[in-house]
N, C-alpha and C. Protein backbone atom coordinates (compact mmCIF):
# COMPACT_ATOMS: atom_id res chain seq x y z
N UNK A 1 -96.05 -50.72 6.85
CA UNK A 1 -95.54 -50.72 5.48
C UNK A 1 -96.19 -49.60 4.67
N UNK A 2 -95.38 -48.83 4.28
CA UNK A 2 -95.82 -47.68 3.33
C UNK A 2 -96.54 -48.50 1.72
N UNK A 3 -97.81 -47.53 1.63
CA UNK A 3 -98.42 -47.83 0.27
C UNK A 3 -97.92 -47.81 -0.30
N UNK A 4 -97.96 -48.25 -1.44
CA UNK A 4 -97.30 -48.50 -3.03
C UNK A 4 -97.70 -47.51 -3.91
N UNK A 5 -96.62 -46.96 -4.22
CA UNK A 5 -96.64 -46.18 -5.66
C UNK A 5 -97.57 -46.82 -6.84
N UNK A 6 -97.87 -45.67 -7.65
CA UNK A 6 -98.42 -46.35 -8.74
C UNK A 6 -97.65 -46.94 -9.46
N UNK A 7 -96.17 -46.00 -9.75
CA UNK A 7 -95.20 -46.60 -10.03
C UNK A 7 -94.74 -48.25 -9.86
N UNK A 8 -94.54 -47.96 -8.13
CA UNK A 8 -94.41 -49.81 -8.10
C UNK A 8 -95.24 -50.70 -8.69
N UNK A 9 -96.43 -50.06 -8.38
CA UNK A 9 -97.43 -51.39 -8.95
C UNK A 9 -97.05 -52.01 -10.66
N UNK A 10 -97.05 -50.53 -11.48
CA UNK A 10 -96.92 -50.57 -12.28
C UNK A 10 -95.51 -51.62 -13.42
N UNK A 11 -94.59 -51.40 -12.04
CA UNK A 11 -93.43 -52.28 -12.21
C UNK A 11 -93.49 -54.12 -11.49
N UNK A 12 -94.68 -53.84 -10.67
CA UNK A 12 -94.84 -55.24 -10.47
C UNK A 12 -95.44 -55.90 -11.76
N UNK A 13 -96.52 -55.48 -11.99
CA UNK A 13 -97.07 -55.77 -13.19
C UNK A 13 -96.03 -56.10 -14.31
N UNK A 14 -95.22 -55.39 -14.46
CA UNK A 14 -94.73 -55.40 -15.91
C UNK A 14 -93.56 -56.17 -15.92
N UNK A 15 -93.11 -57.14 -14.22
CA UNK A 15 -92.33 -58.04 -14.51
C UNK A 15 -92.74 -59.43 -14.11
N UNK A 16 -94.59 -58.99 -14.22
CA UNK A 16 -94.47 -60.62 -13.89
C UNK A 16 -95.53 -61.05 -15.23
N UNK A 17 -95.67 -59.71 -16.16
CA UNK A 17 -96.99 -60.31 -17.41
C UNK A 17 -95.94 -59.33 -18.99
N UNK A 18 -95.62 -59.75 -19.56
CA UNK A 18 -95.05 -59.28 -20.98
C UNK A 18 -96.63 -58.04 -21.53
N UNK A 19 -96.15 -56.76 -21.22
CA UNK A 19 -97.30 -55.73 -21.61
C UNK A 19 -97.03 -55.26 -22.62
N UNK A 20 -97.51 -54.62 -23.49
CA UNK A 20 -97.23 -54.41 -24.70
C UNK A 20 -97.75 -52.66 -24.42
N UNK A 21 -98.64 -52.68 -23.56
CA UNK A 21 -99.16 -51.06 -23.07
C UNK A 21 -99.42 -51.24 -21.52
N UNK A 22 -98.97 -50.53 -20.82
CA UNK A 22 -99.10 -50.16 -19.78
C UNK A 22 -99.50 -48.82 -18.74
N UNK A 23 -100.42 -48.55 -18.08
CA UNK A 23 -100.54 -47.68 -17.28
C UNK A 23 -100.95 -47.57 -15.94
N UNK A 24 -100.77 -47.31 -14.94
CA UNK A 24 -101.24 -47.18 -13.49
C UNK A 24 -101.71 -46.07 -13.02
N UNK A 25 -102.71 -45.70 -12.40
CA UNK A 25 -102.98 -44.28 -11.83
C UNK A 25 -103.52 -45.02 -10.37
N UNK A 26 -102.98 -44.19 -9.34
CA UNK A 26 -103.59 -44.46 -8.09
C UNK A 26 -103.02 -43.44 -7.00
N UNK A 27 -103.68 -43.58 -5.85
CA UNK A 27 -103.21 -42.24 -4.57
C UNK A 27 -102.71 -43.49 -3.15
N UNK A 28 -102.30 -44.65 -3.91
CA UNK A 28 -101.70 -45.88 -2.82
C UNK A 28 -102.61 -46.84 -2.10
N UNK A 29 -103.81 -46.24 -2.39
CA UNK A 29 -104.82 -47.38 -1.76
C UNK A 29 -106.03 -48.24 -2.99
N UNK A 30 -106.18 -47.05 -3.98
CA UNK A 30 -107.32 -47.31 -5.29
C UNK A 30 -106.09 -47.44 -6.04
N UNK A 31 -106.11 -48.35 -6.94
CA UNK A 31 -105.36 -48.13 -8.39
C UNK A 31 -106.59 -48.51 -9.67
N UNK A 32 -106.00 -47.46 -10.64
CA UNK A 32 -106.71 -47.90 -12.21
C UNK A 32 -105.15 -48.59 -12.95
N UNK A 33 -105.52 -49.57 -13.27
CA UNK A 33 -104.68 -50.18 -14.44
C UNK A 33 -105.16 -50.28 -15.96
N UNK A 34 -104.31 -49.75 -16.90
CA UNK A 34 -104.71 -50.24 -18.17
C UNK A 34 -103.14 -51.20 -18.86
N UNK A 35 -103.72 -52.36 -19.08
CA UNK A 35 -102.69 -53.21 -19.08
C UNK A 35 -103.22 -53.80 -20.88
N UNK A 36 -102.41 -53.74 -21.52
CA UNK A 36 -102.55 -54.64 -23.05
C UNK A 36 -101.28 -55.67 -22.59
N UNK A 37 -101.96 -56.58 -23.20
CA UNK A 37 -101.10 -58.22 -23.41
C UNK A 37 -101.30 -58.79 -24.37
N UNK A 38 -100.53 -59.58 -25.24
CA UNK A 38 -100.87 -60.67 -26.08
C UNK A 38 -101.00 -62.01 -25.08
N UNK A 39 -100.74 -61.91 -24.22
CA UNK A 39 -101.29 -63.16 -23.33
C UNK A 39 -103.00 -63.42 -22.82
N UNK A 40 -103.37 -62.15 -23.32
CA UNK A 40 -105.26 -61.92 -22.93
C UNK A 40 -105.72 -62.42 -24.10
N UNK A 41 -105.01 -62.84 -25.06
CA UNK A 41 -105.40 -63.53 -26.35
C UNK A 41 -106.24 -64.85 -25.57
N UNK A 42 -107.69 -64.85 -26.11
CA UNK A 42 -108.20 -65.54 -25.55
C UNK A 42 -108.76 -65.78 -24.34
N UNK A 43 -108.62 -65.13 -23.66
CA UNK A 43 -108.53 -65.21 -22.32
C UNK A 43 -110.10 -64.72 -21.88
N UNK A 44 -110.92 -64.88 -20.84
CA UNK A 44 -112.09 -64.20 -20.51
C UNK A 44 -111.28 -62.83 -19.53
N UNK A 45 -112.40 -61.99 -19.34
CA UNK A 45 -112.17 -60.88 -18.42
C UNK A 45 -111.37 -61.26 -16.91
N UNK A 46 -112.16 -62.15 -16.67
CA UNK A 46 -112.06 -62.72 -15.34
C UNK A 46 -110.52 -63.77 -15.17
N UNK A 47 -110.09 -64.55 -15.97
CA UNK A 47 -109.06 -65.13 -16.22
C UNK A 47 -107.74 -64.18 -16.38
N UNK A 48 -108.38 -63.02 -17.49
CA UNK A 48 -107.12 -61.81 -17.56
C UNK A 48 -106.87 -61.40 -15.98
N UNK A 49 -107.47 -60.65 -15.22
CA UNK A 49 -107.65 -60.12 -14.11
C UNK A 49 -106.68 -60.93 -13.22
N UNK A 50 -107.05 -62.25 -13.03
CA UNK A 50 -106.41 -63.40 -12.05
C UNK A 50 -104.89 -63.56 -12.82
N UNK A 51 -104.88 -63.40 -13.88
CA UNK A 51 -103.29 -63.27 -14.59
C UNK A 51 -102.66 -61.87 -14.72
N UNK A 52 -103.04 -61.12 -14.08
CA UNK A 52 -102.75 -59.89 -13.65
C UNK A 52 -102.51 -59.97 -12.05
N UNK A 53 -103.02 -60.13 -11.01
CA UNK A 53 -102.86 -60.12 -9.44
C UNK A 53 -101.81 -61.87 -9.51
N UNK A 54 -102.17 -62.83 -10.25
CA UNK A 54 -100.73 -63.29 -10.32
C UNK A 54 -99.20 -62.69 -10.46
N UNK A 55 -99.24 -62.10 -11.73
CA UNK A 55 -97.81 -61.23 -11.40
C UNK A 55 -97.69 -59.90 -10.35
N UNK A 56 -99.22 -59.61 -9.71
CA UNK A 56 -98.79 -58.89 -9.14
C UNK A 56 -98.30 -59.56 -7.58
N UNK A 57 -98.15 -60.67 -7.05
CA UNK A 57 -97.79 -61.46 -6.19
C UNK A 57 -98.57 -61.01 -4.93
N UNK A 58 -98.28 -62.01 -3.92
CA UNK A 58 -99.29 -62.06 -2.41
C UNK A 58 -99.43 -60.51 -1.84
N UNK A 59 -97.75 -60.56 -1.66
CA UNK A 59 -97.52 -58.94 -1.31
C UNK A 59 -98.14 -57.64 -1.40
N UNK A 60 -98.06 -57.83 -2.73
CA UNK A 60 -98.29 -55.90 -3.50
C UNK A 60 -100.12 -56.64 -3.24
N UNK A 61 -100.41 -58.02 -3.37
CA UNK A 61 -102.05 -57.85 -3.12
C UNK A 61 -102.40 -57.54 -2.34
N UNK A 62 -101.65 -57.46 -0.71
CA UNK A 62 -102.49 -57.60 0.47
C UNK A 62 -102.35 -55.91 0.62
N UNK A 63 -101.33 -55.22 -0.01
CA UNK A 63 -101.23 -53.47 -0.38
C UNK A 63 -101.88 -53.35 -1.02
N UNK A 64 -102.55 -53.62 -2.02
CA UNK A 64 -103.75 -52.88 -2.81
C UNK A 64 -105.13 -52.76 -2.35
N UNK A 65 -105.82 -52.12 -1.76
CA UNK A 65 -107.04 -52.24 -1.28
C UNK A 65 -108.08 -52.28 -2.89
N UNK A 66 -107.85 -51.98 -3.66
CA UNK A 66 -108.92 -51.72 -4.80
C UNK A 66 -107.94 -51.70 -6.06
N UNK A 67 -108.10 -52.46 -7.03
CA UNK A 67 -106.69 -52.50 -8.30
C UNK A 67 -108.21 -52.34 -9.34
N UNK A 68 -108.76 -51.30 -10.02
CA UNK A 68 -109.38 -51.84 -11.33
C UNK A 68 -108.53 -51.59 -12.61
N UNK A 69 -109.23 -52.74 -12.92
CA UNK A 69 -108.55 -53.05 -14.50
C UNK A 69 -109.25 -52.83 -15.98
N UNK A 70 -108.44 -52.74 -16.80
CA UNK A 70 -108.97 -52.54 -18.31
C UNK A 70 -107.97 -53.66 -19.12
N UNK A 71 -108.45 -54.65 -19.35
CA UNK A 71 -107.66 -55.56 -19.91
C UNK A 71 -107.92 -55.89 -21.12
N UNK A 72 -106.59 -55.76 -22.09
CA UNK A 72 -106.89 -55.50 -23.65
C UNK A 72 -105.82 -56.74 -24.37
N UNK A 73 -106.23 -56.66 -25.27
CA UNK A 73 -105.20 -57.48 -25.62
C UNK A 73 -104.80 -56.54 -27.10
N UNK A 74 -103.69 -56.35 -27.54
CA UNK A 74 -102.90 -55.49 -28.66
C UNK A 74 -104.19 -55.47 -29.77
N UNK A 75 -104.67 -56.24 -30.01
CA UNK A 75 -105.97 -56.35 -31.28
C UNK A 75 -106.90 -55.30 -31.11
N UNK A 76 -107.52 -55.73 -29.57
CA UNK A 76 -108.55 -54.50 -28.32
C UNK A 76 -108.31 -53.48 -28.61
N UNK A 77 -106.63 -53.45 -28.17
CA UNK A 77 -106.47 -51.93 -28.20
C UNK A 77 -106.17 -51.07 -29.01
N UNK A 78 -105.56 -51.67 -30.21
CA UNK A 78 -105.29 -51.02 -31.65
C UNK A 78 -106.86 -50.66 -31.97
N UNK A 79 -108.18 -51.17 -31.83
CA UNK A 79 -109.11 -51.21 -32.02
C UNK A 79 -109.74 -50.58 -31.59
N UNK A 80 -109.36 -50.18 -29.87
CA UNK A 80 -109.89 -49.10 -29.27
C UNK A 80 -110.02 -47.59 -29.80
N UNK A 81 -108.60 -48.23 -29.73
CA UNK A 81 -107.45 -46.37 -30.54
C UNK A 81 -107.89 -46.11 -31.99
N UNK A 82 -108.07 -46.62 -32.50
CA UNK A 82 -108.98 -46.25 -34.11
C UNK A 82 -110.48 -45.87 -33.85
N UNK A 83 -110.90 -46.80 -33.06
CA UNK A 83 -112.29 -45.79 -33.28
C UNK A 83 -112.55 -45.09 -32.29
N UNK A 84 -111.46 -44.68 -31.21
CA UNK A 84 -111.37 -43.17 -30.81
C UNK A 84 -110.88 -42.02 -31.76
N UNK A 85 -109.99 -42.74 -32.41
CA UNK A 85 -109.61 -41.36 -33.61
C UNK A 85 -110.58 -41.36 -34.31
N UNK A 86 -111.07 -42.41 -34.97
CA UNK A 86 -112.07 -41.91 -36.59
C UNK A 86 -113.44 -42.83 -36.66
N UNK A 87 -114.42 -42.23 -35.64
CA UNK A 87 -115.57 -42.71 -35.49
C UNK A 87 -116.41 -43.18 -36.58
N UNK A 88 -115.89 -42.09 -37.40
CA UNK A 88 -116.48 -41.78 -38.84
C UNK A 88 -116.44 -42.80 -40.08
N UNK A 89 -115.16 -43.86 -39.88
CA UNK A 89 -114.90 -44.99 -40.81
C UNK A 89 -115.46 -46.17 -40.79
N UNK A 90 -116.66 -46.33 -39.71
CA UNK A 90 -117.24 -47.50 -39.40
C UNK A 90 -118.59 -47.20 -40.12
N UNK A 91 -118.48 -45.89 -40.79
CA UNK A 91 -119.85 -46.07 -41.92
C UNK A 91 -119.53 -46.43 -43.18
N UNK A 92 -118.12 -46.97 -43.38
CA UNK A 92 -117.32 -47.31 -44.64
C UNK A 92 -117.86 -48.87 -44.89
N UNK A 93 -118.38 -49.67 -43.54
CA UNK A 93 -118.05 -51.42 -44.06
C UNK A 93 -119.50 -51.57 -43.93
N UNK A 94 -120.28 -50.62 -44.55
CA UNK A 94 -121.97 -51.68 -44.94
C UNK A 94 -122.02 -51.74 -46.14
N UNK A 95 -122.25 -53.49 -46.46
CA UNK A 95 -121.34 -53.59 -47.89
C UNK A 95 -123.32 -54.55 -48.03
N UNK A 96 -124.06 -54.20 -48.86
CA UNK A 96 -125.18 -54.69 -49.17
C UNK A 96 -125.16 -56.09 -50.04
């Protein structure tokens, strides 16, 4: 059985978990995932992860030799993305 695209993976993922951001990078044996969900609402690291290789089913698991993940949830990542743009506004909220 031929490795999996990042592509595929990327489409396994995204029909078995509602993503709100999605990305895959891999060469068919390592994959990086960055996956946002409102379903990681709440969720621990470890719980996200296992609700991630859930939609990714038995199959595409026993093809992935290595899947890492970055699991965000829309809050995470809006949060990420701001204080990658403007490092500078987090000296705005020391309120004495």
């Amino acid at each position: 059985m031929a490795d999996p695209t990042p592509q595929e993976v990327q489409d396994f993922i995204a029909r078995g978990l509602d993503c709100e951001h999605l990305s895959v990078e891999g060469d068919g044996r390592h994959f990086f995932a960055t996956i946002v969900s409102a379903e990681f609402e709440g969720a621990s690291r470890v719980a996200r992860h296992q609700r991630v290789y859930r939609a990714l089913g038995d199959r595409m698991r026993e093809q992935i030799h290595a899947l890492s993940m970055k699991t965000l949830t829309p809050t995470e990542f809006a949060a990420a993305a701001s204080a990658a743009g403007t490092a500078v506004s987090a000296a705005h909220h020391h309120h004495h």
